[in-house]
PDB file of N, CA and C in Angstrom:
ATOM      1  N   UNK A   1       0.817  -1.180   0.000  1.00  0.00           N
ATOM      2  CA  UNK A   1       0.000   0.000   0.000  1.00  0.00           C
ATOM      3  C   UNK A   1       0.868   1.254   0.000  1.00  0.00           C
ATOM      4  N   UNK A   2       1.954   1.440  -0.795  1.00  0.00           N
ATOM      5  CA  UNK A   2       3.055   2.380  -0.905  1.00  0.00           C
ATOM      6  C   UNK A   2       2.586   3.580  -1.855  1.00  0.00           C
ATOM      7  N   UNK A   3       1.924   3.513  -2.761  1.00  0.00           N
ATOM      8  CA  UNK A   3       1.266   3.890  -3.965  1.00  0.00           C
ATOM      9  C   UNK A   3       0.371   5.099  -2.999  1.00  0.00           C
ATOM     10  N   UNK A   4       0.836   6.382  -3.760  1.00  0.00           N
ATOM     11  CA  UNK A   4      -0.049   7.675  -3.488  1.00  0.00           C
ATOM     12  C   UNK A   4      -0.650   8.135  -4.431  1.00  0.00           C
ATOM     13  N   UNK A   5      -1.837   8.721  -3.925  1.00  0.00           N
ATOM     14  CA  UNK A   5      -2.752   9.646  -4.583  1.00  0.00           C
ATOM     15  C   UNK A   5      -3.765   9.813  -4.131  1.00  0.00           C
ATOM     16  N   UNK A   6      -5.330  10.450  -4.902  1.00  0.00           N
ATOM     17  CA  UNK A   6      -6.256  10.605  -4.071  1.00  0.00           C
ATOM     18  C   UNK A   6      -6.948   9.726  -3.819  1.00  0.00           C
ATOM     19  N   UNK A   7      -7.344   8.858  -5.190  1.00  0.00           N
ATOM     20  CA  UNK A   7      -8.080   7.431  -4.514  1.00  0.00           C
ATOM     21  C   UNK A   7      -7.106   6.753  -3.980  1.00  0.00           C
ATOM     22  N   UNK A   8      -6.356   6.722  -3.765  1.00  0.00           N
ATOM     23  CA  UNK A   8      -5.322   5.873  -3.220  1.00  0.00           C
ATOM     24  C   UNK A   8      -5.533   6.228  -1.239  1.00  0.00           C
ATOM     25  N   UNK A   9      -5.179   7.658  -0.938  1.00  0.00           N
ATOM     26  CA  UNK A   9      -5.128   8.478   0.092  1.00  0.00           C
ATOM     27  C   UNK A   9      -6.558   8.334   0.635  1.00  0.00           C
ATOM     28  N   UNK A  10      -7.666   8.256  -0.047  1.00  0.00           N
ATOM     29  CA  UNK A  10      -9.015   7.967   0.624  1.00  0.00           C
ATOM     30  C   UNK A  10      -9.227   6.638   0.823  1.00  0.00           C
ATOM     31  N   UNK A  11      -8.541   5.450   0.067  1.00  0.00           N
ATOM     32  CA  UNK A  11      -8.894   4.100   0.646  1.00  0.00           C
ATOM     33  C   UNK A  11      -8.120   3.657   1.782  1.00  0.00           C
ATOM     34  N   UNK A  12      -6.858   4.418   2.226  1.00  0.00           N
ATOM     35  CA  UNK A  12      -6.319   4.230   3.066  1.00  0.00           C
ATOM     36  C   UNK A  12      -7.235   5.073   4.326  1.00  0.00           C
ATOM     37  N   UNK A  13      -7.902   6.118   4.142  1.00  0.00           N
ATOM     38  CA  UNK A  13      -8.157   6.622   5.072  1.00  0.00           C
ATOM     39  C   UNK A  13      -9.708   5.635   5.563  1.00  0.00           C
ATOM     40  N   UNK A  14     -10.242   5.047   4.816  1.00  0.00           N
ATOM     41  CA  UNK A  14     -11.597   4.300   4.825  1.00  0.00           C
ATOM     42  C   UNK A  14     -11.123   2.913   5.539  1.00  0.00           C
ATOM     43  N   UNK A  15      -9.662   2.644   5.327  1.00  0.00           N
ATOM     44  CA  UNK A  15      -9.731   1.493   6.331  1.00  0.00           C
ATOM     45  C   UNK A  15      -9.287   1.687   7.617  1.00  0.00           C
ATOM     46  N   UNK A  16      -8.635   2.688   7.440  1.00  0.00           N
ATOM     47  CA  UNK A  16      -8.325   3.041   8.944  1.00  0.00           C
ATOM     48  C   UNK A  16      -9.224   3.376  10.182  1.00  0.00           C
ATOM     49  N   UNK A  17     -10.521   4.197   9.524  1.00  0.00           N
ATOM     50  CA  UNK A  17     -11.472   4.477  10.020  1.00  0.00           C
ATOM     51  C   UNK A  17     -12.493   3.616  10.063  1.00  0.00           C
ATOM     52  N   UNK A  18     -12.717   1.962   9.116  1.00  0.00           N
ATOM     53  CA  UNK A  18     -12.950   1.092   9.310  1.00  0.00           C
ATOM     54  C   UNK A  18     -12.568   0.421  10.360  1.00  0.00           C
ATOM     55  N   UNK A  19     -11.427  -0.158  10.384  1.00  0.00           N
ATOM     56  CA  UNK A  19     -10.807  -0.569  11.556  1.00  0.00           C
ATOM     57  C   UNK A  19     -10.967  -0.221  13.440  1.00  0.00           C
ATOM     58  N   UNK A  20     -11.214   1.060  12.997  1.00  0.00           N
ATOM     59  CA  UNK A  20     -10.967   1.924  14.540  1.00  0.00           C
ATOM     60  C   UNK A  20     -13.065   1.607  15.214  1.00  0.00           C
ATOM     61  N   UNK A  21     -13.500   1.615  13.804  1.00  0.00           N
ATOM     62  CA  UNK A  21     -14.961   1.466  13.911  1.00  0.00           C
ATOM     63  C   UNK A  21     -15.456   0.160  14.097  1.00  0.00           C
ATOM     64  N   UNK A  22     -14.655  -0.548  13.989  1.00  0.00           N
ATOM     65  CA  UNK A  22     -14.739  -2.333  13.968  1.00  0.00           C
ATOM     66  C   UNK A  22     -14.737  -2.416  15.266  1.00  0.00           C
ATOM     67  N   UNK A  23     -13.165  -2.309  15.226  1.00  0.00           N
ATOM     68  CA  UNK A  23     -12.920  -2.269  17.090  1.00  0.00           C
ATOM     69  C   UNK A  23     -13.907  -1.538  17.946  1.00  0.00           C
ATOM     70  N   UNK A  24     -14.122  -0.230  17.910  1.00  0.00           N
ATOM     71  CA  UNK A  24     -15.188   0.083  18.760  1.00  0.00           C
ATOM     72  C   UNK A  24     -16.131  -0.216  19.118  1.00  0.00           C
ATOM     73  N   UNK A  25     -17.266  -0.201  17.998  1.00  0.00           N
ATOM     74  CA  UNK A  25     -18.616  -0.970  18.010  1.00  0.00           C
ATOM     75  C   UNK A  25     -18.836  -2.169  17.881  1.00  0.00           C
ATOM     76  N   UNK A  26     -17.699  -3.242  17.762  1.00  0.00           N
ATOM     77  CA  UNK A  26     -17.692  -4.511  18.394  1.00  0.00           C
ATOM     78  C   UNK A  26     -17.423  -4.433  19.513  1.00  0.00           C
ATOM     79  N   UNK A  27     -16.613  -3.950  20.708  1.00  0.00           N
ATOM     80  CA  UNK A  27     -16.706  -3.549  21.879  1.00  0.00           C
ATOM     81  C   UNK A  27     -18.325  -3.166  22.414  1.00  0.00           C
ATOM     82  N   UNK A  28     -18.647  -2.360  21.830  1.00  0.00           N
ATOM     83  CA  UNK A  28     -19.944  -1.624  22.270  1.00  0.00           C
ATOM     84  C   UNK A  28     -21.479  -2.074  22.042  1.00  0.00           C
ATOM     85  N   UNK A  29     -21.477  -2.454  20.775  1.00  0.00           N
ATOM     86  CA  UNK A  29     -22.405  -3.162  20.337  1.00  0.00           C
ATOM     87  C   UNK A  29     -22.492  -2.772  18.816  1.00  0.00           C
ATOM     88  N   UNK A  30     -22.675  -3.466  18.167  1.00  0.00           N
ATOM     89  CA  UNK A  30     -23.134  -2.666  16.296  1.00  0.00           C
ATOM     90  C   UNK A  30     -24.732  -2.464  15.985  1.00  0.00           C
ATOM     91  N   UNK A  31     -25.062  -1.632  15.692  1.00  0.00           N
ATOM     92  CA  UNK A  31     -26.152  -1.203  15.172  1.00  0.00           C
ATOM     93  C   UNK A  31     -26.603  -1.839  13.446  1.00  0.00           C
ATOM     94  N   UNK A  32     -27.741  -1.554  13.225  1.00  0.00           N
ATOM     95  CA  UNK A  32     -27.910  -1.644  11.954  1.00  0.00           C
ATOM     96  C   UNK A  32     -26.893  -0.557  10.997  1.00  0.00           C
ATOM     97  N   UNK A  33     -26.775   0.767  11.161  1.00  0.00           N
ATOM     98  CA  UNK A  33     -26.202   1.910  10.554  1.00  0.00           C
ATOM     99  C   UNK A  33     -24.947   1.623  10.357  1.00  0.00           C
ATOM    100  N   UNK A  34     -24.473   1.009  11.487  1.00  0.00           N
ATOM    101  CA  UNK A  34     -22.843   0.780  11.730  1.00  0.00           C
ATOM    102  C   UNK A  34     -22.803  -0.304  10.958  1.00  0.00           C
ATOM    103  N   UNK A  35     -23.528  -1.517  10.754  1.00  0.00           N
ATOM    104  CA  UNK A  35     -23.043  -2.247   9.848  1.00  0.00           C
ATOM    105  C   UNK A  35     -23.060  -1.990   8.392  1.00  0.00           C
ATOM    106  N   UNK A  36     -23.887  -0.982   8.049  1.00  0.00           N
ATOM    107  CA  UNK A  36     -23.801  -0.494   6.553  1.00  0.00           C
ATOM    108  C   UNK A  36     -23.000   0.694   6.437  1.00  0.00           C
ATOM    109  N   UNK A  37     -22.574   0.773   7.284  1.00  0.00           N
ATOM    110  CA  UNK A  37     -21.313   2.027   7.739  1.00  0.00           C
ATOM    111  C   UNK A  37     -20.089   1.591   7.363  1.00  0.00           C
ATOM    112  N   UNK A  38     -19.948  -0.466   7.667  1.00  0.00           N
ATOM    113  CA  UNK A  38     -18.684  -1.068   7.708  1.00  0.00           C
ATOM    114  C   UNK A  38     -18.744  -1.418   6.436  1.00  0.00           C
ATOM    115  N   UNK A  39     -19.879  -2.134   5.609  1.00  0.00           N
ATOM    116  CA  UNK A  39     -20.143  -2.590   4.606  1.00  0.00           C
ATOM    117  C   UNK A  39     -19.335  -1.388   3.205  1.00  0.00           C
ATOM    118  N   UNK A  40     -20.021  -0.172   3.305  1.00  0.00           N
ATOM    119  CA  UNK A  40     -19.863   0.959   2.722  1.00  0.00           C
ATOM    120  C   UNK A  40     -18.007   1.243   2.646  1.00  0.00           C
ATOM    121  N   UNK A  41     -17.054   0.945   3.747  1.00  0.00           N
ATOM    122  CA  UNK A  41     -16.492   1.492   4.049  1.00  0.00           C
ATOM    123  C   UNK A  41     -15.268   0.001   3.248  1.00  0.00           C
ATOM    124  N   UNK A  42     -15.571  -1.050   3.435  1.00  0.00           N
ATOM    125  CA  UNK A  42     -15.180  -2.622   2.866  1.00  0.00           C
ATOM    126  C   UNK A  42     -15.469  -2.169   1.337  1.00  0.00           C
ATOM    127  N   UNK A  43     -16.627  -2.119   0.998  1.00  0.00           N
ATOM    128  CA  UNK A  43     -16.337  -1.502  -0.481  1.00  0.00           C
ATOM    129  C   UNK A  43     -15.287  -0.527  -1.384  1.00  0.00           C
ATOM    130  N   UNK A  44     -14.965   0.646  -0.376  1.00  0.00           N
ATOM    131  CA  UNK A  44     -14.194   1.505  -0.713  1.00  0.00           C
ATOM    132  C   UNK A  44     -12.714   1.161  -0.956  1.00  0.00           C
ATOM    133  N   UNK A  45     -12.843   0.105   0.210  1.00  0.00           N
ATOM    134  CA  UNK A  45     -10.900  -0.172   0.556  1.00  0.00           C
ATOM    135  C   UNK A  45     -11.013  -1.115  -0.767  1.00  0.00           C
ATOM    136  N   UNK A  46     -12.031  -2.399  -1.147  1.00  0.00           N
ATOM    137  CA  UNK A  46     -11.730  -2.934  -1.942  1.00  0.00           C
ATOM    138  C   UNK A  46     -11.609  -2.834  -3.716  1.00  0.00           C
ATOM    139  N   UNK A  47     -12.305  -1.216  -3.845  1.00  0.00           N
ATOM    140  CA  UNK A  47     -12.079  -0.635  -4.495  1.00  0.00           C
ATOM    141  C   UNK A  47     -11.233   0.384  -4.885  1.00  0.00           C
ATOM    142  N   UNK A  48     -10.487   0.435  -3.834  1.00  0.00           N
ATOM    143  CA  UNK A  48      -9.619   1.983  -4.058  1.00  0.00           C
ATOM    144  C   UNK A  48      -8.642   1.915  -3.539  1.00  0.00           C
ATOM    145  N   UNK A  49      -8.440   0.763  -2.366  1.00  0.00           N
ATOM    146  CA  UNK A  49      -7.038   0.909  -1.312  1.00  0.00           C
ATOM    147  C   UNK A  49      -6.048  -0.596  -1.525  1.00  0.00           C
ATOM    148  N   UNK A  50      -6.361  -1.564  -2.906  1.00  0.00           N
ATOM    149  CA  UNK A  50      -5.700  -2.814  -3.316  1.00  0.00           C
ATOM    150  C   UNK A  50      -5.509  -2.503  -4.771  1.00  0.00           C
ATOM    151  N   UNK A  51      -4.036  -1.973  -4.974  1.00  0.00           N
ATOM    152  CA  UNK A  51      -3.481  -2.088  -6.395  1.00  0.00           C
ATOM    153  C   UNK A  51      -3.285  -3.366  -6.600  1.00  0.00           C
ATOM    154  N   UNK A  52      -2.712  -3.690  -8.096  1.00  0.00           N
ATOM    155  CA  UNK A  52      -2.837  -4.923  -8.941  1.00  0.00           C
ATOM    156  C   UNK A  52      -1.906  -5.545  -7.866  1.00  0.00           C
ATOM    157  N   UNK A  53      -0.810  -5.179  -8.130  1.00  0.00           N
ATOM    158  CA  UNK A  53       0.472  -5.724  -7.486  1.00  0.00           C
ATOM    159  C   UNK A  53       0.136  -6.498  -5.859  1.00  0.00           C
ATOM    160  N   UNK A  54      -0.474  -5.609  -5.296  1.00  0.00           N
ATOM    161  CA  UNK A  54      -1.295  -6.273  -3.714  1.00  0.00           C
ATOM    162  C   UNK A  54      -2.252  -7.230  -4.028  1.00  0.00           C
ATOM    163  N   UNK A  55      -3.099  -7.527  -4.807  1.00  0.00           N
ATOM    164  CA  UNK A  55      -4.203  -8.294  -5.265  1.00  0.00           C
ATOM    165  C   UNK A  55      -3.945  -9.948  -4.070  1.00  0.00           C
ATOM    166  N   UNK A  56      -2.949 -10.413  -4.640  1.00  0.00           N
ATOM    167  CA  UNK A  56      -2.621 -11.862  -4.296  1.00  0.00           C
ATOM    168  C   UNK A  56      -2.205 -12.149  -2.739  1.00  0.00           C
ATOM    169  N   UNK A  57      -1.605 -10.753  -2.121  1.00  0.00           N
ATOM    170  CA  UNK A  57      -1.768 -10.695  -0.629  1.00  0.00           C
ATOM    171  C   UNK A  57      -2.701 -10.357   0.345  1.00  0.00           C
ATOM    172  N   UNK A  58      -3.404  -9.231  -0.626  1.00  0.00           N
ATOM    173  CA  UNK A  58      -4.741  -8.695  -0.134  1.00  0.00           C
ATOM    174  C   UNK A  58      -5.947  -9.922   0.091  1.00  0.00           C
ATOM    175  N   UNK A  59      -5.792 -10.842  -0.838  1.00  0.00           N
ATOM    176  CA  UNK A  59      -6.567 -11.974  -1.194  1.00  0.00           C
ATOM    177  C   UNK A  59      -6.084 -13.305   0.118  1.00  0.00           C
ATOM    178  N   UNK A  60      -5.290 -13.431   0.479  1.00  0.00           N
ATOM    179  CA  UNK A  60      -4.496 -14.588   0.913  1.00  0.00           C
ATOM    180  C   UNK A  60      -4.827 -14.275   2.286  1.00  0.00           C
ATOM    181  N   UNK A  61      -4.566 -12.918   3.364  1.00  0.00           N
ATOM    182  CA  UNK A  61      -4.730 -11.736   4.337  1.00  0.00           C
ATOM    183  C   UNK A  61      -6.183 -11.464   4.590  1.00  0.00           C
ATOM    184  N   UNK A  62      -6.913 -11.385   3.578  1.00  0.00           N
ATOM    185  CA  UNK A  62      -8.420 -11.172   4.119  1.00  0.00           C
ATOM    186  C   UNK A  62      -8.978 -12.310   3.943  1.00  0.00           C
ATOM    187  N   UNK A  63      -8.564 -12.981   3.188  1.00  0.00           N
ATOM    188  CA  UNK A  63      -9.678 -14.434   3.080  1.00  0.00           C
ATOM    189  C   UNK A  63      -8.968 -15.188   4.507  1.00  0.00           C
ATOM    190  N   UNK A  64      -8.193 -14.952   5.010  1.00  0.00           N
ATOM    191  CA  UNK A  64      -7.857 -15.918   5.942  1.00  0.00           C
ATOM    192  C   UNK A  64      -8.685 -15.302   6.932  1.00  0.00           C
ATOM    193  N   UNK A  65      -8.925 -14.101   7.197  1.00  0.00           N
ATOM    194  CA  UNK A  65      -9.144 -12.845   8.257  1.00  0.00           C
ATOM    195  C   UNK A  65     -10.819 -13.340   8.363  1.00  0.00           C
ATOM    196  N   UNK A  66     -11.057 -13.263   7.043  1.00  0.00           N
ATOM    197  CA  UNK A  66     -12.680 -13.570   7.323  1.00  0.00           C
ATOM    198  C   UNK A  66     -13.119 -15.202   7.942  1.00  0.00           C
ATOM    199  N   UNK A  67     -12.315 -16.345   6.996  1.00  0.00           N
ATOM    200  CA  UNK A  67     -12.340 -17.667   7.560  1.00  0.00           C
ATOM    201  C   UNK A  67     -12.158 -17.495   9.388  1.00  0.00           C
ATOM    202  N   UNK A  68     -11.373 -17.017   9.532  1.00  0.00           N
ATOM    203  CA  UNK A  68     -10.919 -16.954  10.898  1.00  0.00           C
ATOM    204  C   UNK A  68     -11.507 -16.420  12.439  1.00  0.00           C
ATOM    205  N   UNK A  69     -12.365 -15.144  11.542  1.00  0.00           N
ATOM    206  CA  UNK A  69     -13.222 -14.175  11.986  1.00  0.00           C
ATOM    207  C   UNK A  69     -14.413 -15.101  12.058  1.00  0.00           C
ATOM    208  N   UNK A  70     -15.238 -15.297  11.211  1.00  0.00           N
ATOM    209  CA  UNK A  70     -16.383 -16.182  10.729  1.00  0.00           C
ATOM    210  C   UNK A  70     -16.406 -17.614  11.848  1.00  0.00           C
ATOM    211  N   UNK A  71     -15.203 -18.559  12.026  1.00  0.00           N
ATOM    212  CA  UNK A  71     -15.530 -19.545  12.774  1.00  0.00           C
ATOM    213  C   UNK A  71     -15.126 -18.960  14.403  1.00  0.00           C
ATOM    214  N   UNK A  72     -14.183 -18.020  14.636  1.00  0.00           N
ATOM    215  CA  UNK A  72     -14.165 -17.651  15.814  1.00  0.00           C
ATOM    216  C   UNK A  72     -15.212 -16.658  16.714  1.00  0.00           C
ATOM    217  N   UNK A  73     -15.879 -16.295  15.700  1.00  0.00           N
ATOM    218  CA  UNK A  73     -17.160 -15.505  16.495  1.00  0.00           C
ATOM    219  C   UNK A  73     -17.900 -16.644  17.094  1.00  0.00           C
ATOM    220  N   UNK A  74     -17.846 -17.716  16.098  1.00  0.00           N
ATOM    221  CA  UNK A  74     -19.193 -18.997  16.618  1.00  0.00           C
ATOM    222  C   UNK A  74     -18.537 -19.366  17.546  1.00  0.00           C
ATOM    223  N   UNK A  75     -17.271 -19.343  17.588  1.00  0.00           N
ATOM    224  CA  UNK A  75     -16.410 -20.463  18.923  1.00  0.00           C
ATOM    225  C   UNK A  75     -16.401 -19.264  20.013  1.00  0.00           C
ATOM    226  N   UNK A  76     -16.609 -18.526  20.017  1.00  0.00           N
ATOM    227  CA  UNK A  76     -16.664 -16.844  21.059  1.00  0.00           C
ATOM    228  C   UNK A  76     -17.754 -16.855  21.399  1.00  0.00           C
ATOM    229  N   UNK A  77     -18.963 -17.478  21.214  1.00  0.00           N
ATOM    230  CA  UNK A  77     -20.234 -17.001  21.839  1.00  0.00           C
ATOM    231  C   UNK A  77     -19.870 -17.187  23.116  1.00  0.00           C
ATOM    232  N   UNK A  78     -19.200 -17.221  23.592  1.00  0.00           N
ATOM    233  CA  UNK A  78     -18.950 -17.867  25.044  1.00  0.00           C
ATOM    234  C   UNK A  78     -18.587 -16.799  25.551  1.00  0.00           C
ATOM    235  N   UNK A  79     -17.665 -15.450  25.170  1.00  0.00           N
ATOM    236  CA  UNK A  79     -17.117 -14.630  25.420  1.00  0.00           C
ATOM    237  C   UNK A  79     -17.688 -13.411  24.332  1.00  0.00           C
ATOM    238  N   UNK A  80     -19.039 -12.788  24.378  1.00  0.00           N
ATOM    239  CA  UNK A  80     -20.106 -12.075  23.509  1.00  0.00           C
ATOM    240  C   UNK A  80     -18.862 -11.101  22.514  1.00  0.00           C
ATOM    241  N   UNK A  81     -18.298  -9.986  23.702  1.00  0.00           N
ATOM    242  CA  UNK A  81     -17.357  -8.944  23.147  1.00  0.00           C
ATOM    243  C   UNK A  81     -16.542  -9.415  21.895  1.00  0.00           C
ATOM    244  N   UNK A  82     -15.831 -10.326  22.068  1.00  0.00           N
ATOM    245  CA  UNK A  82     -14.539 -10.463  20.882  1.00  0.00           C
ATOM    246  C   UNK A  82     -15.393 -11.057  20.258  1.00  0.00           C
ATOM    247  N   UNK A  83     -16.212 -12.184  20.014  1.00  0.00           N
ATOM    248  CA  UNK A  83     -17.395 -12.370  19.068  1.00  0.00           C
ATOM    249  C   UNK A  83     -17.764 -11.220  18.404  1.00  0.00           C
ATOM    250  N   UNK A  84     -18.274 -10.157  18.865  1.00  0.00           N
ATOM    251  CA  UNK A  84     -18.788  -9.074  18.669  1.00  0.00           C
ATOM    252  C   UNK A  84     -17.633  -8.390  17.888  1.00  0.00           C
ATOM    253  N   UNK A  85     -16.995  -7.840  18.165  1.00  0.00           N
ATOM    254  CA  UNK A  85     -15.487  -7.622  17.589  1.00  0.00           C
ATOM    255  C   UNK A  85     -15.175  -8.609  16.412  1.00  0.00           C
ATOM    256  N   UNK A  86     -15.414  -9.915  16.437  1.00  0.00           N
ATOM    257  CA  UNK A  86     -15.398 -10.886  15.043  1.00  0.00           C
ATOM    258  C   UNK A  86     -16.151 -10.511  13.739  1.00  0.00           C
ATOM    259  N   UNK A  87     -17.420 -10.529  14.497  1.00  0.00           N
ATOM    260  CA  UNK A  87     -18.424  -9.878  13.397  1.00  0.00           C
ATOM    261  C   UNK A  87     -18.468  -8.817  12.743  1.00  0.00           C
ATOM    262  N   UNK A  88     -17.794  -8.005  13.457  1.00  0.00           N
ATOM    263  CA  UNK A  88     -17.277  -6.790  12.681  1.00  0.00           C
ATOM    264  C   UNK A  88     -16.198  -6.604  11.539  1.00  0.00           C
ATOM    265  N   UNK A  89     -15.413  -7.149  12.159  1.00  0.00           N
ATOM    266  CA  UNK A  89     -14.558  -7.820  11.047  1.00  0.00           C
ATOM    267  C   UNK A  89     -15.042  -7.964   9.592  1.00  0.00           C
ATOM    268  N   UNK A  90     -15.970  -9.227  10.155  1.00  0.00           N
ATOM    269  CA  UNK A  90     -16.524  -9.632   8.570  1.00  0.00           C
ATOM    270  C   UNK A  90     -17.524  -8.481   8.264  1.00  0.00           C
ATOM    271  N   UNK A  91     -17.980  -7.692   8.578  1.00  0.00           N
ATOM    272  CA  UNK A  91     -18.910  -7.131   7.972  1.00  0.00           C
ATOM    273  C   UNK A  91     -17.896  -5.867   7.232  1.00  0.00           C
ATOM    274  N   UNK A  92     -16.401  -5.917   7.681  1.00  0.00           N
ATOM    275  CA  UNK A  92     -15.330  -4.614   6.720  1.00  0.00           C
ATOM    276  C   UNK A  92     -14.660  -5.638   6.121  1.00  0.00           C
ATOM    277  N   UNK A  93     -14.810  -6.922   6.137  1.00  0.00           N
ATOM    278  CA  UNK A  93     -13.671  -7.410   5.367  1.00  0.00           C
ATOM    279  C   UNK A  93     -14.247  -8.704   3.956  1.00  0.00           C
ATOM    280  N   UNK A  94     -15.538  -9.010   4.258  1.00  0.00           N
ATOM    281  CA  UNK A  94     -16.149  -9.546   3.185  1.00  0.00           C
ATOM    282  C   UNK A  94     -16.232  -8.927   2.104  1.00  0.00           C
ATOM    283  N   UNK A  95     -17.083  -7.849   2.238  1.00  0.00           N
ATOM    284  CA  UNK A  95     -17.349  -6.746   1.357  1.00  0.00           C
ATOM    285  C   UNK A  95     -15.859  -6.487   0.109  1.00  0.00           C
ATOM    286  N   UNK A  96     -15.304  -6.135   1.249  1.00  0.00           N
ATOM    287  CA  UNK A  96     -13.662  -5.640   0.511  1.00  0.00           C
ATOM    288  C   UNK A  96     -12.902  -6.744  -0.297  1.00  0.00           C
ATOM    289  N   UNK A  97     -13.094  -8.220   0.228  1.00  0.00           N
ATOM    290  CA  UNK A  97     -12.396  -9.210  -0.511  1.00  0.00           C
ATOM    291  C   UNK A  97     -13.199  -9.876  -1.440  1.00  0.00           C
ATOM    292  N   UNK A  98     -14.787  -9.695  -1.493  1.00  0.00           N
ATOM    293  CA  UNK A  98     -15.105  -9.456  -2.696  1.00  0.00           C
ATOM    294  C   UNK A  98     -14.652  -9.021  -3.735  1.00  0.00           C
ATOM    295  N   UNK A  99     -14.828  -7.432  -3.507  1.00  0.00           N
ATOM    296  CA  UNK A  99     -14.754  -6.629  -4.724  1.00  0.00           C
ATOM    297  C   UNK A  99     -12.704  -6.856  -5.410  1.00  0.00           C
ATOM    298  N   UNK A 100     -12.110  -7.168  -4.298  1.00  0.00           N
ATOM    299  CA  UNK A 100     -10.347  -7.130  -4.765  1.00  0.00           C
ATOM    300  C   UNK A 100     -10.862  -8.899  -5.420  1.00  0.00           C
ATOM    301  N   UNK A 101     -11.162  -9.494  -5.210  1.00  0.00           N
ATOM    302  CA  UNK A 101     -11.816 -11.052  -5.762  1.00  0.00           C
ATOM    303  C   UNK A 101     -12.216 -10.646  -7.409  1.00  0.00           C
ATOM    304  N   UNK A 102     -12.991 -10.153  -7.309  1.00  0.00           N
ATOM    305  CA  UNK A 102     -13.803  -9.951  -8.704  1.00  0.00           C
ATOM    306  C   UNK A 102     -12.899  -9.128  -9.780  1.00  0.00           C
ATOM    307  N   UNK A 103     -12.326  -7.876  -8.990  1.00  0.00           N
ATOM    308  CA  UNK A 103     -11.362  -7.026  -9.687  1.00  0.00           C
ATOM    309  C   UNK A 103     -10.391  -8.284 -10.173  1.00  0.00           C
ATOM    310  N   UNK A 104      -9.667  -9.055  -9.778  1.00  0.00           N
ATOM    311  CA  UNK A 104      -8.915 -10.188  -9.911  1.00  0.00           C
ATOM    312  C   UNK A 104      -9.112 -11.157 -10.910  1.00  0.00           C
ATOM    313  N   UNK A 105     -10.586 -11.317 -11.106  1.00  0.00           N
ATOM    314  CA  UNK A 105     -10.871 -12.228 -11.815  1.00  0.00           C
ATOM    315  C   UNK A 105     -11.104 -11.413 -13.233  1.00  0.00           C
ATOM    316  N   UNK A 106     -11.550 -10.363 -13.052  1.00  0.00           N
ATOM    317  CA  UNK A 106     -11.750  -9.644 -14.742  1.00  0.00           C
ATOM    318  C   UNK A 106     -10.261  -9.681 -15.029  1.00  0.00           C
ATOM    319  N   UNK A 107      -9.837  -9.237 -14.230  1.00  0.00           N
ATOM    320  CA  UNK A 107      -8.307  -8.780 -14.549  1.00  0.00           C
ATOM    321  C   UNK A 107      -7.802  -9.741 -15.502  1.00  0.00           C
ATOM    322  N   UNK A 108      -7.656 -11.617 -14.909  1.00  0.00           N
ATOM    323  CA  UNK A 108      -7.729 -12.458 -15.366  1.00  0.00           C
ATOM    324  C   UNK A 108      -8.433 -12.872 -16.865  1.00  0.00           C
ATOM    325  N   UNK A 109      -9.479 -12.590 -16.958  1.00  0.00           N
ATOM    326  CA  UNK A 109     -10.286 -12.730 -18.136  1.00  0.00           C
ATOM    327  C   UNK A 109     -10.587 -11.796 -19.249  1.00  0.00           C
ATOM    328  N   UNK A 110      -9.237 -10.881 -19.229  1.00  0.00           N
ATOM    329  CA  UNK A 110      -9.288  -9.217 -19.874  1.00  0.00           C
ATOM    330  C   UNK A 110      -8.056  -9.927 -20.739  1.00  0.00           C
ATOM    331  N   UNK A 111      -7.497 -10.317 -20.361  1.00  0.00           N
ATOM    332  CA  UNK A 111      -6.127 -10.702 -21.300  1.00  0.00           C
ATOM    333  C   UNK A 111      -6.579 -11.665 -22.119  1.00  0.00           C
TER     334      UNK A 111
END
């Protein structure tokens, strides 16, 4: 994520503020708003904050993040918070490894 500019400078700023919003309101609780807050915000990074060159780490890094996220919330019901904190996760990091997924695959099928 070395690469500057403005879409570049706003997808970095969308995950950061993703992130900080993950953590929080998984702490706190998530709302409906907040999850289309995270959703909205997973779109952006996966549109704007994964050049070509990142594609295959971005891919390897979030798909593990979500696998990981996804079965440890279920194994966390035991402990609500970091569950809560899990789910958040996936709701900034599905979204995003979608869209770097799909970007990937045209990419693939353009040549």
């Amino acid at each position: 994520m070395a690469k500057k500019g403005k879409n570049r400078s706003f997808g970095s700023w969308a995950f950061l503020i993703g992130f900080v919003i993950t953590i929080f309101f998984g702490l706190v609780g998530i709302t409906d708003v907040i999850a289309w807050i995270l959703v909205v915000l997973g779109l952006i990074i996966g549109f704007l904050n994964v050049s070509k060159k990142e594609t295959k780490n971005f891919l390897f890094g979030s798909t593990v993040l979500v696998l990981v996220s996804a079965l440890g919330s279920e194994a966390m019901k035991i402990i609500p918070i970091i569950g809560n904190v899990l789910n958040a996760f996936l709701l900034l990091f599905i979204p995003a490894t979608i869209i770097v997924a799909l970007k990937s695959v045209f990419e693939l099928v353009k040549d």
